[in-house]
PDB file of N, CA and C in Angstrom:
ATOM      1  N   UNK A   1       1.191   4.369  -9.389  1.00  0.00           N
ATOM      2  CA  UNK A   1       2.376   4.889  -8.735  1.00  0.00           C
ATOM      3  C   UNK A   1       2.179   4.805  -7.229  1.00  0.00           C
ATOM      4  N   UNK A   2       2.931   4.079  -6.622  1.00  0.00           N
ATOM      5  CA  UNK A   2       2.886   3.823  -5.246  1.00  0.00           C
ATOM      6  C   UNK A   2       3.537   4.605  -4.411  1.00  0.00           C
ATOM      7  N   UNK A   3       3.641   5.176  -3.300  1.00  0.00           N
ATOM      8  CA  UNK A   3       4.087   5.869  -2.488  1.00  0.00           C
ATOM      9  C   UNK A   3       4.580   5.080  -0.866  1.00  0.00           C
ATOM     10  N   UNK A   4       5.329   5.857  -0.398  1.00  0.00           N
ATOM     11  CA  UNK A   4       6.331   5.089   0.573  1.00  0.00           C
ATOM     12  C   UNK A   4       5.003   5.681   2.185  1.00  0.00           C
ATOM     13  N   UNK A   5       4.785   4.850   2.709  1.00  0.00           N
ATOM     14  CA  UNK A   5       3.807   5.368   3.893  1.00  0.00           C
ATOM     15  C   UNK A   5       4.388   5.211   5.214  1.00  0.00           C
ATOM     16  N   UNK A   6       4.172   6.106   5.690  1.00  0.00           N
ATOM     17  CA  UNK A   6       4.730   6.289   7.093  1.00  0.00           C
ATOM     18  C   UNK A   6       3.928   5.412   8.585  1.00  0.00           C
ATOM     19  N   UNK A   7       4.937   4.770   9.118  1.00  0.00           N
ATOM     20  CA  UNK A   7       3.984   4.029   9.873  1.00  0.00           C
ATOM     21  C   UNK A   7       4.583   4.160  11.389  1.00  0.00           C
ATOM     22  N   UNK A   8       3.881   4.061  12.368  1.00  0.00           N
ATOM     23  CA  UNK A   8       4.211   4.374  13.737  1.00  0.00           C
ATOM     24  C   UNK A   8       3.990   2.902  14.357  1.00  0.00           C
ATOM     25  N   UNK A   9       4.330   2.700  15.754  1.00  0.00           N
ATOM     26  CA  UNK A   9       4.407   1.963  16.216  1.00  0.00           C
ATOM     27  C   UNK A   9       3.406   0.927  16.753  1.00  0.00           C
ATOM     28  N   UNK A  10       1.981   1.834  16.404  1.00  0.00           N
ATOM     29  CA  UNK A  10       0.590   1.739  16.988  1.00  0.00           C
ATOM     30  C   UNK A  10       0.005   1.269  15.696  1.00  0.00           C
ATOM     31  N   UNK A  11       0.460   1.436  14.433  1.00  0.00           N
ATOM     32  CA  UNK A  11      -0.154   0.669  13.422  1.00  0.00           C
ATOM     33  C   UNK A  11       0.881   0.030  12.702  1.00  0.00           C
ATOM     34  N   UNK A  12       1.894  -0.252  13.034  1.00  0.00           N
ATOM     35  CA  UNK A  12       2.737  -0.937  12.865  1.00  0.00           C
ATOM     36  C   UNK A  12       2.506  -2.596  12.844  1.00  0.00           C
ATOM     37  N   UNK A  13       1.572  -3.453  12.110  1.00  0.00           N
ATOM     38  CA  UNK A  13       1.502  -4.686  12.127  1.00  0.00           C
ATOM     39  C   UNK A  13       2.058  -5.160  10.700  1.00  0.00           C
ATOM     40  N   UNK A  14       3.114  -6.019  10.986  1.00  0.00           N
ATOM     41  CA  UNK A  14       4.174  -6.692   9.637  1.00  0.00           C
ATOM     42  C   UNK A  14       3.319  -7.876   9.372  1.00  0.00           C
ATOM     43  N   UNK A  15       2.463  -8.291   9.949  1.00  0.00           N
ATOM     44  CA  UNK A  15       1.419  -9.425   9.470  1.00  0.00           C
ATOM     45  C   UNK A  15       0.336  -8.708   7.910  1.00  0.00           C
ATOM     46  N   UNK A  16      -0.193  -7.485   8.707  1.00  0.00           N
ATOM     47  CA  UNK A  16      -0.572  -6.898   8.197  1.00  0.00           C
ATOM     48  C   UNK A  16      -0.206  -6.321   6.545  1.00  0.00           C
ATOM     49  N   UNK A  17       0.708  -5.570   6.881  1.00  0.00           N
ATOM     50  CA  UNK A  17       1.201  -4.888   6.182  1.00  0.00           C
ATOM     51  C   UNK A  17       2.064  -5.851   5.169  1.00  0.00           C
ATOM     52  N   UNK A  18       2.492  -7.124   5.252  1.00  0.00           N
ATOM     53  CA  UNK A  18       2.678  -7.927   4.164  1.00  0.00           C
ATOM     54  C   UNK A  18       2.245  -9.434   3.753  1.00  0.00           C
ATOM     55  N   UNK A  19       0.765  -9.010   4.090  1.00  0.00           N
ATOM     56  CA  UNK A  19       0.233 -10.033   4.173  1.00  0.00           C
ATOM     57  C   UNK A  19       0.068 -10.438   2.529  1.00  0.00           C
ATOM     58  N   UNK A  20       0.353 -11.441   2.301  1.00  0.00           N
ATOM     59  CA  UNK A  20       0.493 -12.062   0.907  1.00  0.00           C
ATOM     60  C   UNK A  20       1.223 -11.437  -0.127  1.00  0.00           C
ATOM     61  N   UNK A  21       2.448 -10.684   0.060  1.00  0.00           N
ATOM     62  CA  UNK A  21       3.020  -9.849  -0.364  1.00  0.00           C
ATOM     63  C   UNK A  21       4.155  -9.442   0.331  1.00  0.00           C
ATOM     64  N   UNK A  22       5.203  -8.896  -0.614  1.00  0.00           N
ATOM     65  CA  UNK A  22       6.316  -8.424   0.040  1.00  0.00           C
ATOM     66  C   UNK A  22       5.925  -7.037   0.597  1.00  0.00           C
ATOM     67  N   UNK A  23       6.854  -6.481   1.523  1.00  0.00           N
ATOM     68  CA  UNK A  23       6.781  -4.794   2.285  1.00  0.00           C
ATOM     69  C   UNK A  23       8.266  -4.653   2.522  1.00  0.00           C
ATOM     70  N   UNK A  24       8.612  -3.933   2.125  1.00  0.00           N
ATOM     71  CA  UNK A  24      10.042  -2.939   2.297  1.00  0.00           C
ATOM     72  C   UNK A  24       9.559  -1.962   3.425  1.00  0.00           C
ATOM     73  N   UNK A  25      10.369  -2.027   4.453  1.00  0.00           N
ATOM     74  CA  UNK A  25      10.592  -0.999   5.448  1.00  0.00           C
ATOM     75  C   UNK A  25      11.420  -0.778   5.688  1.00  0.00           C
ATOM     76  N   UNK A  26      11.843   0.985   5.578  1.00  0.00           N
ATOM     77  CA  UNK A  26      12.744   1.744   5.719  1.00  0.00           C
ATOM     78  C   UNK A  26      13.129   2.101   7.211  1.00  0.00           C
ATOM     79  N   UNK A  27      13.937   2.069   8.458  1.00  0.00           N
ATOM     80  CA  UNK A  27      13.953   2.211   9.450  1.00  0.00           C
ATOM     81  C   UNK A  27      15.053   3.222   9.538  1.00  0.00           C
ATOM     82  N   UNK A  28      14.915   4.889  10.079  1.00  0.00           N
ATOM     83  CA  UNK A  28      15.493   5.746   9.827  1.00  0.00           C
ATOM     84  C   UNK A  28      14.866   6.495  10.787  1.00  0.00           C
ATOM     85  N   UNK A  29      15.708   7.804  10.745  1.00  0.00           N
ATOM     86  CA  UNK A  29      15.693   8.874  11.877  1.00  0.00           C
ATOM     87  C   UNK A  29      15.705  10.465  11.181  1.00  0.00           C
ATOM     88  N   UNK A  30      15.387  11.419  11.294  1.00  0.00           N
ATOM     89  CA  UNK A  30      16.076  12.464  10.884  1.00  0.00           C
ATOM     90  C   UNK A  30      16.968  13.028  10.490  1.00  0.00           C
ATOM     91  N   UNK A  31      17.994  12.888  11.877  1.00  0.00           N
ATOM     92  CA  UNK A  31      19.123  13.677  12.173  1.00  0.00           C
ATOM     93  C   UNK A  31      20.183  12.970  11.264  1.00  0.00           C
ATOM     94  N   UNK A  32      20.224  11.568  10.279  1.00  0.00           N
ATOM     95  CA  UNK A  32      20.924  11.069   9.845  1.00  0.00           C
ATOM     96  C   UNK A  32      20.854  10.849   8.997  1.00  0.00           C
ATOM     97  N   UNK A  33      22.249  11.560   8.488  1.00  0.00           N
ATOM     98  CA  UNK A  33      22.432  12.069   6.756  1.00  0.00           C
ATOM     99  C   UNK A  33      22.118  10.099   5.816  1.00  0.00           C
ATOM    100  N   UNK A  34      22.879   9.208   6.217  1.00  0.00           N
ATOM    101  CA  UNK A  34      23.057   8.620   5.464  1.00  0.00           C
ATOM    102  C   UNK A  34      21.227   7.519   4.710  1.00  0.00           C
ATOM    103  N   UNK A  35      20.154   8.240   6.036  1.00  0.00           N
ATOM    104  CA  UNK A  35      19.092   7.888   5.740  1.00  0.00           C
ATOM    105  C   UNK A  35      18.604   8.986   4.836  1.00  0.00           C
ATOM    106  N   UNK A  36      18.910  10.105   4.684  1.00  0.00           N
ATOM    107  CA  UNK A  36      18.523  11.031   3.880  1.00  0.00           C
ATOM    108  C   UNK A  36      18.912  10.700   2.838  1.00  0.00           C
ATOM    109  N   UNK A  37      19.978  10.112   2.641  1.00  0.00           N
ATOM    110  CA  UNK A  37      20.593   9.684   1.037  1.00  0.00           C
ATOM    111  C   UNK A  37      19.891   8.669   0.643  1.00  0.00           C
ATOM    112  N   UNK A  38      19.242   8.225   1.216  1.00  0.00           N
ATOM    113  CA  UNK A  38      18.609   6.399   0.874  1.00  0.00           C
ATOM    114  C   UNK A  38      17.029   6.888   0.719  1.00  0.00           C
ATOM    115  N   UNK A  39      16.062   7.648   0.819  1.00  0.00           N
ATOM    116  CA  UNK A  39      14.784   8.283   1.139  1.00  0.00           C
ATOM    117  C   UNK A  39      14.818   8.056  -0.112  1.00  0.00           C
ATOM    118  N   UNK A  40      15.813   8.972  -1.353  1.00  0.00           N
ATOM    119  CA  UNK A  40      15.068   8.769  -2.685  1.00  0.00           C
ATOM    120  C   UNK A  40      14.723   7.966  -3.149  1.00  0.00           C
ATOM    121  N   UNK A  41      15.928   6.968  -3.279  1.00  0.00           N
ATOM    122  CA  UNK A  41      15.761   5.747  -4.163  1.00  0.00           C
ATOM    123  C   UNK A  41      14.917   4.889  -3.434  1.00  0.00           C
ATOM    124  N   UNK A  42      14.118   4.702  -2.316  1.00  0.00           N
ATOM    125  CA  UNK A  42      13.574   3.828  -1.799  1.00  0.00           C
ATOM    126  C   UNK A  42      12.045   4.747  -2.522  1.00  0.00           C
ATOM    127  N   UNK A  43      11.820   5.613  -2.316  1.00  0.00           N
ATOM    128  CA  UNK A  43      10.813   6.341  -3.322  1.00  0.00           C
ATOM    129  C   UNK A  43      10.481   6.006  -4.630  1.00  0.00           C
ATOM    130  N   UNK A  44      11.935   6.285  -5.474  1.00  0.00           N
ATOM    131  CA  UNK A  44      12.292   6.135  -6.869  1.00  0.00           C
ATOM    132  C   UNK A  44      11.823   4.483  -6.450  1.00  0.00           C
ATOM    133  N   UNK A  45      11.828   3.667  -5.821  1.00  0.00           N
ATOM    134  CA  UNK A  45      11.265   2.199  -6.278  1.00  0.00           C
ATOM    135  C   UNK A  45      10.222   1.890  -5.776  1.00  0.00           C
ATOM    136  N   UNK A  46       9.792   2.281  -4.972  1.00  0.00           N
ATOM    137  CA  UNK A  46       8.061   2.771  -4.373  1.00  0.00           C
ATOM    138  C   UNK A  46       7.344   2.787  -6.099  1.00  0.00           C
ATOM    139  N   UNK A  47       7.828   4.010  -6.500  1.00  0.00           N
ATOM    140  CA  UNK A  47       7.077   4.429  -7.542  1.00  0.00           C
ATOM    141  C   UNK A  47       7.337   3.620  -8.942  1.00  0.00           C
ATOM    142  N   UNK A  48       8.066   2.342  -8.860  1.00  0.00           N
ATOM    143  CA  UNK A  48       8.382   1.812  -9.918  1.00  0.00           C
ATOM    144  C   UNK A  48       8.165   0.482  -9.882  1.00  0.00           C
ATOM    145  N   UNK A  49       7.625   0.009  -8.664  1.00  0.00           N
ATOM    146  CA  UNK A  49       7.724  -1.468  -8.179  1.00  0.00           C
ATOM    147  C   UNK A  49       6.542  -1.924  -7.864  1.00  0.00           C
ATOM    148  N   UNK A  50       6.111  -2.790  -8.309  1.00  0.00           N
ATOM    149  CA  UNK A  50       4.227  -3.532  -8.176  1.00  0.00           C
ATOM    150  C   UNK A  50       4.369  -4.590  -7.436  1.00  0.00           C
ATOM    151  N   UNK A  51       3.633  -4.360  -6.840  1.00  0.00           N
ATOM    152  CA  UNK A  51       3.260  -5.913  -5.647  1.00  0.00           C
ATOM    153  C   UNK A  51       3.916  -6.005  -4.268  1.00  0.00           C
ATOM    154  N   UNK A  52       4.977  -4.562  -4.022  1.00  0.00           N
ATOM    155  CA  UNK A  52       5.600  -4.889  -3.321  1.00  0.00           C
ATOM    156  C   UNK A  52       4.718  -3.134  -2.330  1.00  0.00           C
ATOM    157  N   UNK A  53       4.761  -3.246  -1.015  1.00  0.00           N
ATOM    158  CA  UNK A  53       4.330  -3.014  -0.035  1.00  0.00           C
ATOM    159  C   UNK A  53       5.796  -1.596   0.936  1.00  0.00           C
ATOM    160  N   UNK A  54       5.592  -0.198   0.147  1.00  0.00           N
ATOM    161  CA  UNK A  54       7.097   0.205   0.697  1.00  0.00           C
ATOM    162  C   UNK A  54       6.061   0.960   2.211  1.00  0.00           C
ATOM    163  N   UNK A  55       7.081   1.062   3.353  1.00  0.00           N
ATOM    164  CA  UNK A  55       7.333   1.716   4.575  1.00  0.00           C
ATOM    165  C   UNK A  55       8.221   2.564   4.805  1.00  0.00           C
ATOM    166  N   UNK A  56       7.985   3.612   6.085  1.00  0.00           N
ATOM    167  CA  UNK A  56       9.066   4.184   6.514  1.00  0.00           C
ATOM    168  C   UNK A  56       8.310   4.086   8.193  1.00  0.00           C
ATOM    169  N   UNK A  57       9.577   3.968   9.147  1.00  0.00           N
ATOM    170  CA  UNK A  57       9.509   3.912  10.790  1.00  0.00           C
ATOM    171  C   UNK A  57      10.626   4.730  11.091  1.00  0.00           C
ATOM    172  N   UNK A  58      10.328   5.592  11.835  1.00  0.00           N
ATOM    173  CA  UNK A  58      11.359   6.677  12.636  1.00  0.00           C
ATOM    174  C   UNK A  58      11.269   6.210  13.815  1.00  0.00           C
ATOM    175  N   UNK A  59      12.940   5.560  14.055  1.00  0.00           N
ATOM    176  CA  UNK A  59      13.304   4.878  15.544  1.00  0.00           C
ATOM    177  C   UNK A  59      13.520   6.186  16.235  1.00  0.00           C
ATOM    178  N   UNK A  60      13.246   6.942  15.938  1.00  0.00           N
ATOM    179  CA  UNK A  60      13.498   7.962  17.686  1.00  0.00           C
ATOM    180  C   UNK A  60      12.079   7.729  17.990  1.00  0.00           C
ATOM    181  N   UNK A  61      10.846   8.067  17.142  1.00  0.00           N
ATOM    182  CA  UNK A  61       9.664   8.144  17.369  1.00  0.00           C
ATOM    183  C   UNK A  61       8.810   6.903  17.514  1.00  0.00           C
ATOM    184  N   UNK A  62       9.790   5.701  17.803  1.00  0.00           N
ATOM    185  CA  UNK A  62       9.310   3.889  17.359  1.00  0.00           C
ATOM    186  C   UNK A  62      10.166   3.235  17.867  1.00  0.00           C
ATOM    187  N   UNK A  63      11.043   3.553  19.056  1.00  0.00           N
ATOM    188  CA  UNK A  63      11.801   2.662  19.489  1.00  0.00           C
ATOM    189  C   UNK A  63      11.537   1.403  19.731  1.00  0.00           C
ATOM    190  N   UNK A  64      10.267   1.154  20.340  1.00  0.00           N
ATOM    191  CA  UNK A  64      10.181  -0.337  20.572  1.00  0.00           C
ATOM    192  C   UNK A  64       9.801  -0.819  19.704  1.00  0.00           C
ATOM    193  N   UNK A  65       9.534  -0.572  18.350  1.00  0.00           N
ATOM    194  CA  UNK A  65       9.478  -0.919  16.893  1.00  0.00           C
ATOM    195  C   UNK A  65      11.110  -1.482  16.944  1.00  0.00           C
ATOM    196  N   UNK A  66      12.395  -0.383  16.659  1.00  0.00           N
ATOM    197  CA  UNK A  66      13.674  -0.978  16.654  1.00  0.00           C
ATOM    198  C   UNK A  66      14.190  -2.334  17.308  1.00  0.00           C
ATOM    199  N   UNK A  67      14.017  -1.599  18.859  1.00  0.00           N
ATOM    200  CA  UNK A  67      14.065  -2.466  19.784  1.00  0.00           C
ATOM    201  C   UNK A  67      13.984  -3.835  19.625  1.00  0.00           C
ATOM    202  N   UNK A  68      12.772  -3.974  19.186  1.00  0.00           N
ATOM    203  CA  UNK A  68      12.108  -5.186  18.939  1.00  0.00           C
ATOM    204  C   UNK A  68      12.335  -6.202  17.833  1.00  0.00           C
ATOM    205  N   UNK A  69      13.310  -5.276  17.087  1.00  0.00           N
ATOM    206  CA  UNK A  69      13.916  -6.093  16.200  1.00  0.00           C
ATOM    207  C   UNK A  69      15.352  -6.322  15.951  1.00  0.00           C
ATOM    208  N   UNK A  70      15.594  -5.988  16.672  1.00  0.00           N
ATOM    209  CA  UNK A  70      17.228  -5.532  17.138  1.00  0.00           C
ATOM    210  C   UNK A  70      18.060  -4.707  15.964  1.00  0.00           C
ATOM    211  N   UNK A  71      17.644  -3.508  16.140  1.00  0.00           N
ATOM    212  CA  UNK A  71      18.197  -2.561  14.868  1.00  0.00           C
ATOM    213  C   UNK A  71      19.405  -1.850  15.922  1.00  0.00           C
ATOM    214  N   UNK A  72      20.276  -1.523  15.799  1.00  0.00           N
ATOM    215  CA  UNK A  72      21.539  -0.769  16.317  1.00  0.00           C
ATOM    216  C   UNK A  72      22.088  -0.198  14.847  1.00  0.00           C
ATOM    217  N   UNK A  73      21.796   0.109  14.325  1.00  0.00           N
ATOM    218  CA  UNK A  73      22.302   0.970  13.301  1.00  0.00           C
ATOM    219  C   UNK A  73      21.137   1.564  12.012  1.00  0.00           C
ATOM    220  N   UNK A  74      21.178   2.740  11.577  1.00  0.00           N
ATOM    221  CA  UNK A  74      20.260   3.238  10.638  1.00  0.00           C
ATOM    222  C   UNK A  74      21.192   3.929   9.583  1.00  0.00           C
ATOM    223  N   UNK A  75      20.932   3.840   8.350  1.00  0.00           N
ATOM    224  CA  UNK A  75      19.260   3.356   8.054  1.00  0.00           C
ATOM    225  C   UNK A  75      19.530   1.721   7.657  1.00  0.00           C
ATOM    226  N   UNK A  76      18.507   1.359   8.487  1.00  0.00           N
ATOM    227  CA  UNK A  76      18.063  -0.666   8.022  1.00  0.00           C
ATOM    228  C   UNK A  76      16.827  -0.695   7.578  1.00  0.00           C
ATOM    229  N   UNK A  77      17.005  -1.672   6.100  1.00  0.00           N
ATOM    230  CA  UNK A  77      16.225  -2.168   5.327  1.00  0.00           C
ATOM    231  C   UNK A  77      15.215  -3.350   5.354  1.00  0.00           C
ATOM    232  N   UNK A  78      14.174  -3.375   6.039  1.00  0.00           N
ATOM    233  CA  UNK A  78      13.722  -4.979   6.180  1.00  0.00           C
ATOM    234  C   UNK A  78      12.694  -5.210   4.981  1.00  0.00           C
ATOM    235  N   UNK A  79      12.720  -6.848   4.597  1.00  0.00           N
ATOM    236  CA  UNK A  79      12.141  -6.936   3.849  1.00  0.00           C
ATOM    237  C   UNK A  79      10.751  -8.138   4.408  1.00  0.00           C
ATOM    238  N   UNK A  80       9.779  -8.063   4.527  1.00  0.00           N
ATOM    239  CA  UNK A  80       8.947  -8.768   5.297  1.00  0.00           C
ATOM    240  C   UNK A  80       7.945  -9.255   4.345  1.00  0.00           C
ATOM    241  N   UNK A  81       7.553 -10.666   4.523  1.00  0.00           N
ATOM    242  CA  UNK A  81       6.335 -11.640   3.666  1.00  0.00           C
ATOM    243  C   UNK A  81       6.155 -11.960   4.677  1.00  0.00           C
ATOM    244  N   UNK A  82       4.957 -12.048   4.782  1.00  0.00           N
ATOM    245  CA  UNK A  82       3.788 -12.733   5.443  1.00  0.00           C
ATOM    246  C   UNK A  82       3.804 -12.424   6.823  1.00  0.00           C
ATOM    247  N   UNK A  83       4.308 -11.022   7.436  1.00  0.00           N
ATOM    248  CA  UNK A  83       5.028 -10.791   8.881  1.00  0.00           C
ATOM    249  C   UNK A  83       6.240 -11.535   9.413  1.00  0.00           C
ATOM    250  N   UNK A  84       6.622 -11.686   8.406  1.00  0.00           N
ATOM    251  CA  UNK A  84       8.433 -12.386   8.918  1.00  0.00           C
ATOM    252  C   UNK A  84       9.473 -12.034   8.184  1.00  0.00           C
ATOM    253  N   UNK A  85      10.129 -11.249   8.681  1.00  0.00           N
ATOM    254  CA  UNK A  85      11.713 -10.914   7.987  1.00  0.00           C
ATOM    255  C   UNK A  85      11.861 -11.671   7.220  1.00  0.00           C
ATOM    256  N   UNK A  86      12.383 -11.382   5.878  1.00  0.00           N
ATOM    257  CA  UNK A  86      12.766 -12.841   4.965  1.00  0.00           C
ATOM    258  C   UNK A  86      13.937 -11.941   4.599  1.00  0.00           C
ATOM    259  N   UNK A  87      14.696 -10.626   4.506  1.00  0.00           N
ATOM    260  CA  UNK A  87      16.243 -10.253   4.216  1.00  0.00           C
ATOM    261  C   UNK A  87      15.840  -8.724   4.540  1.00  0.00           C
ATOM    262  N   UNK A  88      17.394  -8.728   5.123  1.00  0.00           N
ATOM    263  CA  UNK A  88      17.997  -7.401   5.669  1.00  0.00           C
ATOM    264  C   UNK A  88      19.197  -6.644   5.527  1.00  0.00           C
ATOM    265  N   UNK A  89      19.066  -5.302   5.049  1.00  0.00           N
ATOM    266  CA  UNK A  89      20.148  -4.856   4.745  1.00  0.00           C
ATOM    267  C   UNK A  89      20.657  -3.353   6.076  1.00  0.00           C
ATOM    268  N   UNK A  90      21.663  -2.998   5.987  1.00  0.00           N
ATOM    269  CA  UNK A  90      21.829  -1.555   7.220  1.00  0.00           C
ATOM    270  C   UNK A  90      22.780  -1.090   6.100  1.00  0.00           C
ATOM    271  N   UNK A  91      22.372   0.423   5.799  1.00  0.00           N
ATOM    272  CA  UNK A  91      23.531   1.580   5.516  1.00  0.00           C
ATOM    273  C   UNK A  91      22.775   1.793   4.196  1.00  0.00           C
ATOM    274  N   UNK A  92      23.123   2.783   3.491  1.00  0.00           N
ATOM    275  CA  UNK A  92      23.422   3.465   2.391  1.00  0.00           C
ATOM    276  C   UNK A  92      23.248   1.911   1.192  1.00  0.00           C
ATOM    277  N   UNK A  93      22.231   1.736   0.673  1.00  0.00           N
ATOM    278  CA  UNK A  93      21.992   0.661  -0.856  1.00  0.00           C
ATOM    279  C   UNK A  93      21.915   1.369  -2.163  1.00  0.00           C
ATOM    280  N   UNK A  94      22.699   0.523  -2.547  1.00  0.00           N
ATOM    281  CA  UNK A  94      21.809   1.326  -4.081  1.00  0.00           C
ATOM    282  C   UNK A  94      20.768   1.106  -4.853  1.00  0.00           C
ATOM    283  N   UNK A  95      20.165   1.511  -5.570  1.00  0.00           N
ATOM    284  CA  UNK A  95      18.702   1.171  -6.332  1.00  0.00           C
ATOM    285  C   UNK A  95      18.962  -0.153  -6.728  1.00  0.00           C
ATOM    286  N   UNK A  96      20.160  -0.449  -7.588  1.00  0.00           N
ATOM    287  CA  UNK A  96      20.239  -1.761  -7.951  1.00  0.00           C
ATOM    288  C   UNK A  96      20.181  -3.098  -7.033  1.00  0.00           C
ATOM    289  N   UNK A  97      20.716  -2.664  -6.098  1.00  0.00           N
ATOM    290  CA  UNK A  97      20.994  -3.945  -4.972  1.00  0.00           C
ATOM    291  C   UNK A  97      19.338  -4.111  -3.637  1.00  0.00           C
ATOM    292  N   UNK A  98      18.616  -2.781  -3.718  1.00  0.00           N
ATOM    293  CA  UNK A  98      17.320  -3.346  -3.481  1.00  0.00           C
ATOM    294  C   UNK A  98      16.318  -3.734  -4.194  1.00  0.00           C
ATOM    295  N   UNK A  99      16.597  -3.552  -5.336  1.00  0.00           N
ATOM    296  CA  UNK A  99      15.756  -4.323  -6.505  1.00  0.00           C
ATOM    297  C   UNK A  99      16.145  -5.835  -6.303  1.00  0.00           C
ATOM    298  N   UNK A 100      17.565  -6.268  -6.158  1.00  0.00           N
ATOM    299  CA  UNK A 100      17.735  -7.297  -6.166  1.00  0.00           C
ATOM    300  C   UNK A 100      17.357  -8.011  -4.939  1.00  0.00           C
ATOM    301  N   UNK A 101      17.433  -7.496  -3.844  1.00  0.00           N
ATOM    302  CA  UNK A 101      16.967  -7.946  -2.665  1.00  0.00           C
ATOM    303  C   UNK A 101      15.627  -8.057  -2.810  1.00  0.00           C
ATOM    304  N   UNK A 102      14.494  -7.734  -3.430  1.00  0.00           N
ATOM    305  CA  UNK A 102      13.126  -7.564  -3.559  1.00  0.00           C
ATOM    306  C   UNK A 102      13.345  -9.192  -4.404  1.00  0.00           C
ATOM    307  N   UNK A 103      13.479  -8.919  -5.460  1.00  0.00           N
ATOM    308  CA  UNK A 103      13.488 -10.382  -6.925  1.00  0.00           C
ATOM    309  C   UNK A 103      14.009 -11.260  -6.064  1.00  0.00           C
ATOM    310  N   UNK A 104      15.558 -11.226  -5.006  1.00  0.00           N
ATOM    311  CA  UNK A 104      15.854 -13.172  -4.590  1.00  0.00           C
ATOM    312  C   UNK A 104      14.194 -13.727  -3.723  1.00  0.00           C
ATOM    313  N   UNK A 105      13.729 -12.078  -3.248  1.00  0.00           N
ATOM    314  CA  UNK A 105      12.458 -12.960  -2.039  1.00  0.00           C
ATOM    315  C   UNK A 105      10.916 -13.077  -2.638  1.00  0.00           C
ATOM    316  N   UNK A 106      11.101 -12.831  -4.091  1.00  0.00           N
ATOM    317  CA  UNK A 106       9.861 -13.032  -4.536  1.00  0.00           C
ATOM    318  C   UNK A 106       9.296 -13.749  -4.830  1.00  0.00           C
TER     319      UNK A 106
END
């Protein structure tokens, strides 16, 4: 059972972190409900999903994490192999449609 890990800006390497493997990162804030609605099910597939690599980054506390990737809206979904974006989603997903986003990049 895998768990969703919190990562800051200082250990923040997408080379790293999906190196030979997919990584889901969650890019979210507190104060915003519609990332609070998305926390579970990105959990609920943390804990259901093998091989795949889950994150969470808080852009108030990681801006030049955002920044740097040009996020203007939360919560955004990146999906990263080998340290390179390979698909991206922004807003409210449902379990079904990031499962599917995981399977087209596998």
């Amino acid at each position: 059972m895998a768990e969703v890990k919190i990562y800051t800006s200082e250990d923040m390497k997408f080379e790293n972190l999906s190196k030979n493997h997919l990584a889901l990162v969650d890019f979210w804030a507190t104060w915003c409900g519609p990332c609070r609605m998305i926390a579970p099910i990105v959990e609920e597939l943390a804990a259901e999903t093998e091989g795949v690599t889950f994150a969470k980054v808080n852009v108030d506390e990681n801006p030049d994490v955002a920044m740097g990737l040009g996020i203007q809206a939360i919560p955004t979904l990146f999906l990263f192999r080998d340290g390179r974006a390979v698909d991206r989603v922004v807003g409210v997903q449902t379990k079904q449609a990031l499962k599917a986003m995981i399977e087209r990049n596998r």
